[in-house]
C-alpha atoms as a PDB file:
ATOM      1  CA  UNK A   1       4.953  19.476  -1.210  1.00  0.00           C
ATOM      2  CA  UNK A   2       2.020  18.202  -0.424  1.00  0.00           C
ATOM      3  CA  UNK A   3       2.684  14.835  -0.532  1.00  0.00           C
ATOM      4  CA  UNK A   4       5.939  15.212   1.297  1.00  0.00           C
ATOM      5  CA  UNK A   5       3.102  17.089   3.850  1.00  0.00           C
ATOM      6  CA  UNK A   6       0.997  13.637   4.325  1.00  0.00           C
ATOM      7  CA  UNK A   7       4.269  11.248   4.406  1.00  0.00           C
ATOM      8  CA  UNK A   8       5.599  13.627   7.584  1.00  0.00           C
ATOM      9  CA  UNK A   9       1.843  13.171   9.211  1.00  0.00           C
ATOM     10  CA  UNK A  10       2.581   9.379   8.640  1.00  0.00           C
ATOM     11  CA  UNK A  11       5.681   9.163  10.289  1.00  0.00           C
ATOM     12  CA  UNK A  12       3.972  11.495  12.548  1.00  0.00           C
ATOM     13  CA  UNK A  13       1.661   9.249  13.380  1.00  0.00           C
ATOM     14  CA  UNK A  14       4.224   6.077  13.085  1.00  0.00           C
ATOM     15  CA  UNK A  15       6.255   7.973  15.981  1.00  0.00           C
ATOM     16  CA  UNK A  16       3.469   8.732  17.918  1.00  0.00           C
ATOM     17  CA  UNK A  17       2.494   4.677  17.984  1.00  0.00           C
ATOM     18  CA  UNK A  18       5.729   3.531  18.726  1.00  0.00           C
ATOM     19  CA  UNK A  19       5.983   5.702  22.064  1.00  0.00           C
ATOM     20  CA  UNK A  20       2.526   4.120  22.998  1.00  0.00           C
ATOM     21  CA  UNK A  21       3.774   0.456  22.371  1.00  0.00           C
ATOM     22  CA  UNK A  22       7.033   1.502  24.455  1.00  0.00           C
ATOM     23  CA  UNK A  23       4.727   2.790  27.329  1.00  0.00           C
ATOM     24  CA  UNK A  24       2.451  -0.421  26.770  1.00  0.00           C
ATOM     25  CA  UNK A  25       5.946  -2.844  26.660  1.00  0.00           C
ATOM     26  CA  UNK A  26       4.676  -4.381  23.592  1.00  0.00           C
ATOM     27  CA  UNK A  27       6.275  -4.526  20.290  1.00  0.00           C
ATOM     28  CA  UNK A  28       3.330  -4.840  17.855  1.00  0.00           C
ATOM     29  CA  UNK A  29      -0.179  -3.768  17.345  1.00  0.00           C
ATOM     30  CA  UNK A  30      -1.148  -7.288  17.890  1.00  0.00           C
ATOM     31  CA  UNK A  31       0.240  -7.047  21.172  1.00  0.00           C
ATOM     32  CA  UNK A  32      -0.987  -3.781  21.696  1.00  0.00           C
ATOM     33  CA  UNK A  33      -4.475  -4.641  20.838  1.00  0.00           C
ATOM     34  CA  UNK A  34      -4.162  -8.143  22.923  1.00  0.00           C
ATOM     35  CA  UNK A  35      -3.164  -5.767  25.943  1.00  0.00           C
ATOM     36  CA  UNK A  36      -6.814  -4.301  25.763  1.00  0.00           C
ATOM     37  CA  UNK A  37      -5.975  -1.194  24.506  1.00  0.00           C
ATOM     38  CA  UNK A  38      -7.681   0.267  21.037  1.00  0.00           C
ATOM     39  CA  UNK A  39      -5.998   1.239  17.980  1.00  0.00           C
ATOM     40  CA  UNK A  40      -7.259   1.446  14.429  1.00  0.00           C
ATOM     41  CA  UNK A  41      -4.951  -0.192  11.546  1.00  0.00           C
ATOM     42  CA  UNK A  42      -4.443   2.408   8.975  1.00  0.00           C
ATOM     43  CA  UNK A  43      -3.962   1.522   5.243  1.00  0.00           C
ATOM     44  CA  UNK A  44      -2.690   4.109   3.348  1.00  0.00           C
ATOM     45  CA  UNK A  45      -3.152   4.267  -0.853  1.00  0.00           C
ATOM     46  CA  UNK A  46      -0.609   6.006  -2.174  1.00  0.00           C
ATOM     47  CA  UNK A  47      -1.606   6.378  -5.886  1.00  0.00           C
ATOM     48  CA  UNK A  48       0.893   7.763  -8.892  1.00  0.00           C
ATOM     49  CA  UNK A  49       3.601   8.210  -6.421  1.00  0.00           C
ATOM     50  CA  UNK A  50       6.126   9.017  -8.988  1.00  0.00           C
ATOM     51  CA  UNK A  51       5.072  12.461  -8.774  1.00  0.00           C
ATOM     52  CA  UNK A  52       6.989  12.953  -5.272  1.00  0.00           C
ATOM     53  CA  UNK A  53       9.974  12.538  -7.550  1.00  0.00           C
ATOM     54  CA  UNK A  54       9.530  14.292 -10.505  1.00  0.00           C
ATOM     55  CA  UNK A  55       9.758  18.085  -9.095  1.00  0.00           C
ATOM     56  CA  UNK A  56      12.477  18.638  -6.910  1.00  0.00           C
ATOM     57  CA  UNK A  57      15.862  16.416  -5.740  1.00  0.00           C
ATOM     58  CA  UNK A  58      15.147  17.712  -2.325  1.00  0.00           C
ATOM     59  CA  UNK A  59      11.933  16.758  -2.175  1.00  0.00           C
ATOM     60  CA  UNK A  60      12.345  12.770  -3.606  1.00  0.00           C
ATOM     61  CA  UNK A  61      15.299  12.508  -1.144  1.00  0.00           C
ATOM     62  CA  UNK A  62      12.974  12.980   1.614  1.00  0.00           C
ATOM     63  CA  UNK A  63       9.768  10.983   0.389  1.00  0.00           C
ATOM     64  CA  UNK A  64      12.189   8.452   0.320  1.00  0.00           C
ATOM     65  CA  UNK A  65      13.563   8.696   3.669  1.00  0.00           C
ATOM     66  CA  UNK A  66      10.300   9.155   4.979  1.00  0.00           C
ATOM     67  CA  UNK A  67       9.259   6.226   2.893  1.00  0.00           C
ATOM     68  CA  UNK A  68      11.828   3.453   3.756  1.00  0.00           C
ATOM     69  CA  UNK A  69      10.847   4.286   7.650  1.00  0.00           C
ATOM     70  CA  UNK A  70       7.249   3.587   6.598  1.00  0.00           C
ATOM     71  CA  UNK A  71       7.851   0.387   4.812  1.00  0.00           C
ATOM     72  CA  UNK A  72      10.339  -0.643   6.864  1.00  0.00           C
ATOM     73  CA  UNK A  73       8.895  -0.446  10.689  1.00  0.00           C
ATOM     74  CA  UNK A  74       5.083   0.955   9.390  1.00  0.00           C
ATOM     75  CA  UNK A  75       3.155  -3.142   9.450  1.00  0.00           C
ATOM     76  CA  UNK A  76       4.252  -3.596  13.028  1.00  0.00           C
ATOM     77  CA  UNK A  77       2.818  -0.406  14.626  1.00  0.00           C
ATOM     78  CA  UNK A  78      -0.213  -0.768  11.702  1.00  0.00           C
ATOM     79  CA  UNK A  79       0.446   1.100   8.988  1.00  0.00           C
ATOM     80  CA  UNK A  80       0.521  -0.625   5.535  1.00  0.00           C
ATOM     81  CA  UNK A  81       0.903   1.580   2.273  1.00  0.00           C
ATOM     82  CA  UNK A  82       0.131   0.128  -0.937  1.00  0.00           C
ATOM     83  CA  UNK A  83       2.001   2.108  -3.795  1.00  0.00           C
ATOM     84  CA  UNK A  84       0.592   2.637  -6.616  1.00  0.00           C
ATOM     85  CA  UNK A  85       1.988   3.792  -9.682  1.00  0.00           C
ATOM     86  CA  UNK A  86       2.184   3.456 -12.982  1.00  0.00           C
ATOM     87  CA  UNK A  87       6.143   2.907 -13.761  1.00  0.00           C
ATOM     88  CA  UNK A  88       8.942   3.411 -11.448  1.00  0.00           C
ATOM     89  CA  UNK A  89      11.115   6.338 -11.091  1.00  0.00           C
ATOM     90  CA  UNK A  90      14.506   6.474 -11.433  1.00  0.00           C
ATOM     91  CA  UNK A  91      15.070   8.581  -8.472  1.00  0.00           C
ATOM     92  CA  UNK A  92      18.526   7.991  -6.330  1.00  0.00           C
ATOM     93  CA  UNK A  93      17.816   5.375  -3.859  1.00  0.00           C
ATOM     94  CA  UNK A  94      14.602   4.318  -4.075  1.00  0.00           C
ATOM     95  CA  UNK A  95      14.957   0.859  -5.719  1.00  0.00           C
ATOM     96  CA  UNK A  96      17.895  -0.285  -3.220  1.00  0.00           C
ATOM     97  CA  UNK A  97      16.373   1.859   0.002  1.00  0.00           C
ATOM     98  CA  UNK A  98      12.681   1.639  -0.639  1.00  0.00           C
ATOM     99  CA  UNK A  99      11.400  -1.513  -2.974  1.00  0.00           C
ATOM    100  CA  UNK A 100      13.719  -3.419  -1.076  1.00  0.00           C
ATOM    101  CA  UNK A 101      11.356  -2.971   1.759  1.00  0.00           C
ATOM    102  CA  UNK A 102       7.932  -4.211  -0.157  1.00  0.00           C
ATOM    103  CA  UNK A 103       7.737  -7.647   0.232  1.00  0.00           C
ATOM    104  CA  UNK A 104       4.425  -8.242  -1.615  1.00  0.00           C
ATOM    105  CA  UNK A 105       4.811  -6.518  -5.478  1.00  0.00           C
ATOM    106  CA  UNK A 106       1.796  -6.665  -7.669  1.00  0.00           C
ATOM    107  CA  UNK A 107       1.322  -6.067 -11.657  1.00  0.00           C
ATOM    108  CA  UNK A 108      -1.489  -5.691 -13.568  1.00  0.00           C
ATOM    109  CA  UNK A 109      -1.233  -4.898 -17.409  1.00  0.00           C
ATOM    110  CA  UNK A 110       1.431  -2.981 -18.618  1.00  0.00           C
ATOM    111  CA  UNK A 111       2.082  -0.992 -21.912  1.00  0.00           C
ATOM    112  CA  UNK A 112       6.024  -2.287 -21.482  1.00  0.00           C
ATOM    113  CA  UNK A 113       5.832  -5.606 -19.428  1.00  0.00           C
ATOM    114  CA  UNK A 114       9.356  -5.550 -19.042  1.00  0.00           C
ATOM    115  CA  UNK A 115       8.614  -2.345 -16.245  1.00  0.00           C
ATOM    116  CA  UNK A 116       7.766  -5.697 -14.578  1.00  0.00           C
ATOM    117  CA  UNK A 117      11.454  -6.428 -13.800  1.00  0.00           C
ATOM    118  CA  UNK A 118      11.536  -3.239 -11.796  1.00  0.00           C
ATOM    119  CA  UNK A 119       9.417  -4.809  -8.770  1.00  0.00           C
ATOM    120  CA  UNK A 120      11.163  -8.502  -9.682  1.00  0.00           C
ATOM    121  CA  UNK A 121       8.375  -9.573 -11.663  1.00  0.00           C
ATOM    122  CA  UNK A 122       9.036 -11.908 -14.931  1.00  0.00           C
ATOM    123  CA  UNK A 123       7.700  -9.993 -17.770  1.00  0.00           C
ATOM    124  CA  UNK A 124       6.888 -12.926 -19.367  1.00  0.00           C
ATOM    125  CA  UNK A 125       4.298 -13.490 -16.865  1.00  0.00           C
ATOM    126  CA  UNK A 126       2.968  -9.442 -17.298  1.00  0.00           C
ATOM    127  CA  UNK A 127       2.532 -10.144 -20.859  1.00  0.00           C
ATOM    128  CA  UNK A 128       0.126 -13.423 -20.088  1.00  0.00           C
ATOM    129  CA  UNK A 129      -1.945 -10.932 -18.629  1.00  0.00           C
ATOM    130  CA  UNK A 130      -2.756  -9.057 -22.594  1.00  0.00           C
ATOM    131  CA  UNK A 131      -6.311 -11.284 -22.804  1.00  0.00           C
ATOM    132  CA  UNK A 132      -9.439 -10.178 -22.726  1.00  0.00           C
ATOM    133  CA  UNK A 133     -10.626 -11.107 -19.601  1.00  0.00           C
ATOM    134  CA  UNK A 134     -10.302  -7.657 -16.815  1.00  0.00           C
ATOM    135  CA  UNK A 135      -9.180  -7.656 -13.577  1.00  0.00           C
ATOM    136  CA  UNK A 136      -6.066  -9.805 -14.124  1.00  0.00           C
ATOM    137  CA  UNK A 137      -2.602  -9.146 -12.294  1.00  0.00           C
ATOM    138  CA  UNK A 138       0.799 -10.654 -11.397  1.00  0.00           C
ATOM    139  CA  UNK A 139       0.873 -10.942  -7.569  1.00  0.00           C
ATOM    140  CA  UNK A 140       4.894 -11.912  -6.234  1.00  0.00           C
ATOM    141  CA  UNK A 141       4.409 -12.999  -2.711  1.00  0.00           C
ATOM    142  CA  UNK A 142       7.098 -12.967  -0.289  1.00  0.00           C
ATOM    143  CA  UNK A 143       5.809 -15.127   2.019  1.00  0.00           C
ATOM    144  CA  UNK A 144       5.777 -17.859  -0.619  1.00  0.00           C
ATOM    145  CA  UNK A 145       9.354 -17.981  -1.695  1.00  0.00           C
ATOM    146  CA  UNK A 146       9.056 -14.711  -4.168  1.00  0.00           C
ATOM    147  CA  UNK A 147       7.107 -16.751  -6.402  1.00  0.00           C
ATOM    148  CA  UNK A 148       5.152 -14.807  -8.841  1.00  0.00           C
ATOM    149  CA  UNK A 149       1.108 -15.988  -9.029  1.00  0.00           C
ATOM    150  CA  UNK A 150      -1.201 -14.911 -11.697  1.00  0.00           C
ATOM    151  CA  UNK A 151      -4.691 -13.976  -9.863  1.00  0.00           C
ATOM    152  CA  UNK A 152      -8.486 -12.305 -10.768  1.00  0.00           C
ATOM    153  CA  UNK A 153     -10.015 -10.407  -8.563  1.00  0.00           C
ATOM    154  CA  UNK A 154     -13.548  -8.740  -8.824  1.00  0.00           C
ATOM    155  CA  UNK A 155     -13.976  -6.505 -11.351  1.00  0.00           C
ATOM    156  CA  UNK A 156     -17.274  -3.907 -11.229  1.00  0.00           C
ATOM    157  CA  UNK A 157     -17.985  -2.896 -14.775  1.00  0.00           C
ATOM    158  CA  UNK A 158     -20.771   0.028 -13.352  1.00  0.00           C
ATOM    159  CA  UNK A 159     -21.385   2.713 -10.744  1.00  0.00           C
ATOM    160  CA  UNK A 160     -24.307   0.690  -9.295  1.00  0.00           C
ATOM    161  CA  UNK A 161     -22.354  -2.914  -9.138  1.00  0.00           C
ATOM    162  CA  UNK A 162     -19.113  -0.456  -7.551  1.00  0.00           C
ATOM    163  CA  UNK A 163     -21.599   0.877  -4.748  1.00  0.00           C
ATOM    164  CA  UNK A 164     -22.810  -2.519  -4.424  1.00  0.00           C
ATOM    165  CA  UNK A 165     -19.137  -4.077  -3.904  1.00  0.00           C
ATOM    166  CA  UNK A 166     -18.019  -1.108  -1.667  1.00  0.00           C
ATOM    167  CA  UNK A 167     -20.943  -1.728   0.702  1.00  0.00           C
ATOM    168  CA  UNK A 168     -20.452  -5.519   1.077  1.00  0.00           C
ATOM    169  CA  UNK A 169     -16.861  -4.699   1.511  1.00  0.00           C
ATOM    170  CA  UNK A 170     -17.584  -2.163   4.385  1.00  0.00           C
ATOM    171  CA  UNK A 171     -19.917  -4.202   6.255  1.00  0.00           C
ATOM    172  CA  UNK A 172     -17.493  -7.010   5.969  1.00  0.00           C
ATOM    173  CA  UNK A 173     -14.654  -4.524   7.096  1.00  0.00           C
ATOM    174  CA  UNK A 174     -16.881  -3.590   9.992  1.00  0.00           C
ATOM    175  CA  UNK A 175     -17.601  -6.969  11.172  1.00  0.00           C
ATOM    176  CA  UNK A 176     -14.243  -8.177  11.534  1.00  0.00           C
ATOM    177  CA  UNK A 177     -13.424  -5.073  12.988  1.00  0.00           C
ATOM    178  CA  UNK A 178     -15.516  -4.234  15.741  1.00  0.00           C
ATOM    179  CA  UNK A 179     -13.943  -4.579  18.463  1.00  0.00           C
ATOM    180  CA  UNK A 180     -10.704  -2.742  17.396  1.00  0.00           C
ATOM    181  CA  UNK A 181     -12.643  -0.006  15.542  1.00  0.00           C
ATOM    182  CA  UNK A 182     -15.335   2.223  15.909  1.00  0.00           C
ATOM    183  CA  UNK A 183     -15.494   3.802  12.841  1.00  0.00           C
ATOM    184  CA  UNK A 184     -13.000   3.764  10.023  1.00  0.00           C
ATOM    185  CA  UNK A 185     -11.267   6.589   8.388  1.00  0.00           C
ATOM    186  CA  UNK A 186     -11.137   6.995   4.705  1.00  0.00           C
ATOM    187  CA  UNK A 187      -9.692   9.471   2.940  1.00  0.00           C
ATOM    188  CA  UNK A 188     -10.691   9.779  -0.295  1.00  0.00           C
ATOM    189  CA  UNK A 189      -9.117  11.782  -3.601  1.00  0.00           C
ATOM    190  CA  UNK A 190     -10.851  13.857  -6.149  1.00  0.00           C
ATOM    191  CA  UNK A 191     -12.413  10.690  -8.184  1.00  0.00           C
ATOM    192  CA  UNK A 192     -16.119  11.108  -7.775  1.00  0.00           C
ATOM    193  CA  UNK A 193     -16.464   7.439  -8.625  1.00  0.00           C
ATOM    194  CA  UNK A 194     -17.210   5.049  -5.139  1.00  0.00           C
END
């Protein structure tokens, strides 16, 4: 319930937006933002979201209502959610009403690679990514024809080299984002680790 809680603040917050964009005459928060008025982007982790669907029918028929509005209108009016989850669930309606709303689909290592082929990713490709080297993953980019890219990104072995990554992050966050933001929200989970 408490996830369904924070999915009815987003669209909350989604409806909320789009009556200031109608008021504005603007479709976008590009637009909105070009208009001189302030608004923050959100970006919204969404981490083992199978859970919403693993308690109560009820309950996964709304996350994904609530869901599909969020992928489907939630980049225009700022909101992007990156789901994260270990495998997908089977619940009614999510693949057709919900995936087929996430245009960008990433994989990193899998115990089954062929999960892969639930976010249209060639397993083949998933189990390339069984090497030693960390940080590897599987991005499939719909902007670039679907195509499915193998990529690295930076991987922090350490508490100290994590702090150190986070803080070059923020200030690079920060100095992009000045003028739209004065001071970014995060809300963080239980993990103690930065």
């Amino acid at each position: 319930e408490d996830g369904i809680a924070i999915l009815n603040n987003l669209q909350n917050v989604l409806a909320e937006r789009q009556e200031l964009f109608r008021k504005a005459n603007v479709s976008d928060i590009v637009q909105y933002c070009q208009a001189g008025y302030k608004m923050p982007r959100l970006f919204v982790i969404v981490d083992e979201i199978q859970e919403l669907f693993e308690q109560d029918d009820k309950l996964g028929e709304k996350a994904i209502s609530i869901l599909r509005e969020l992928f489907k209108l939630g980049r225009a009016y700022g909101i992007t959610i990156l789901w994260a989850s270990q495998n997908i669930p089977n619940a009614h309606g999510l693949r057709d009403k919900v995936l087929s709303q996430i245009g960008n689909r990433i994989s990193l290592k899998l115990n089954e690679p062929d999960d892969a082929m639930a976010i249209q990713i060639d397993p083949k490709m998933v189990r390339a990514l069984n090497r030693p080297e960390k940080g590897l993953g599987i991005i499939k980019d719909s902007r670039t024809g679907n195509n499915s890219v193998e990529f690295r990104v930076a991987y922090a072995e350490n508490v100290t080299n994590r702090q150190k990554y986070t803080e070059q992050i923020i200030d690079k966050w920060q100095s992009v984002t000045q003028q739209m933001v004065v001071e970014p929200l995060f809300i963080v989970g239980d993990d103690e680790v930065p």
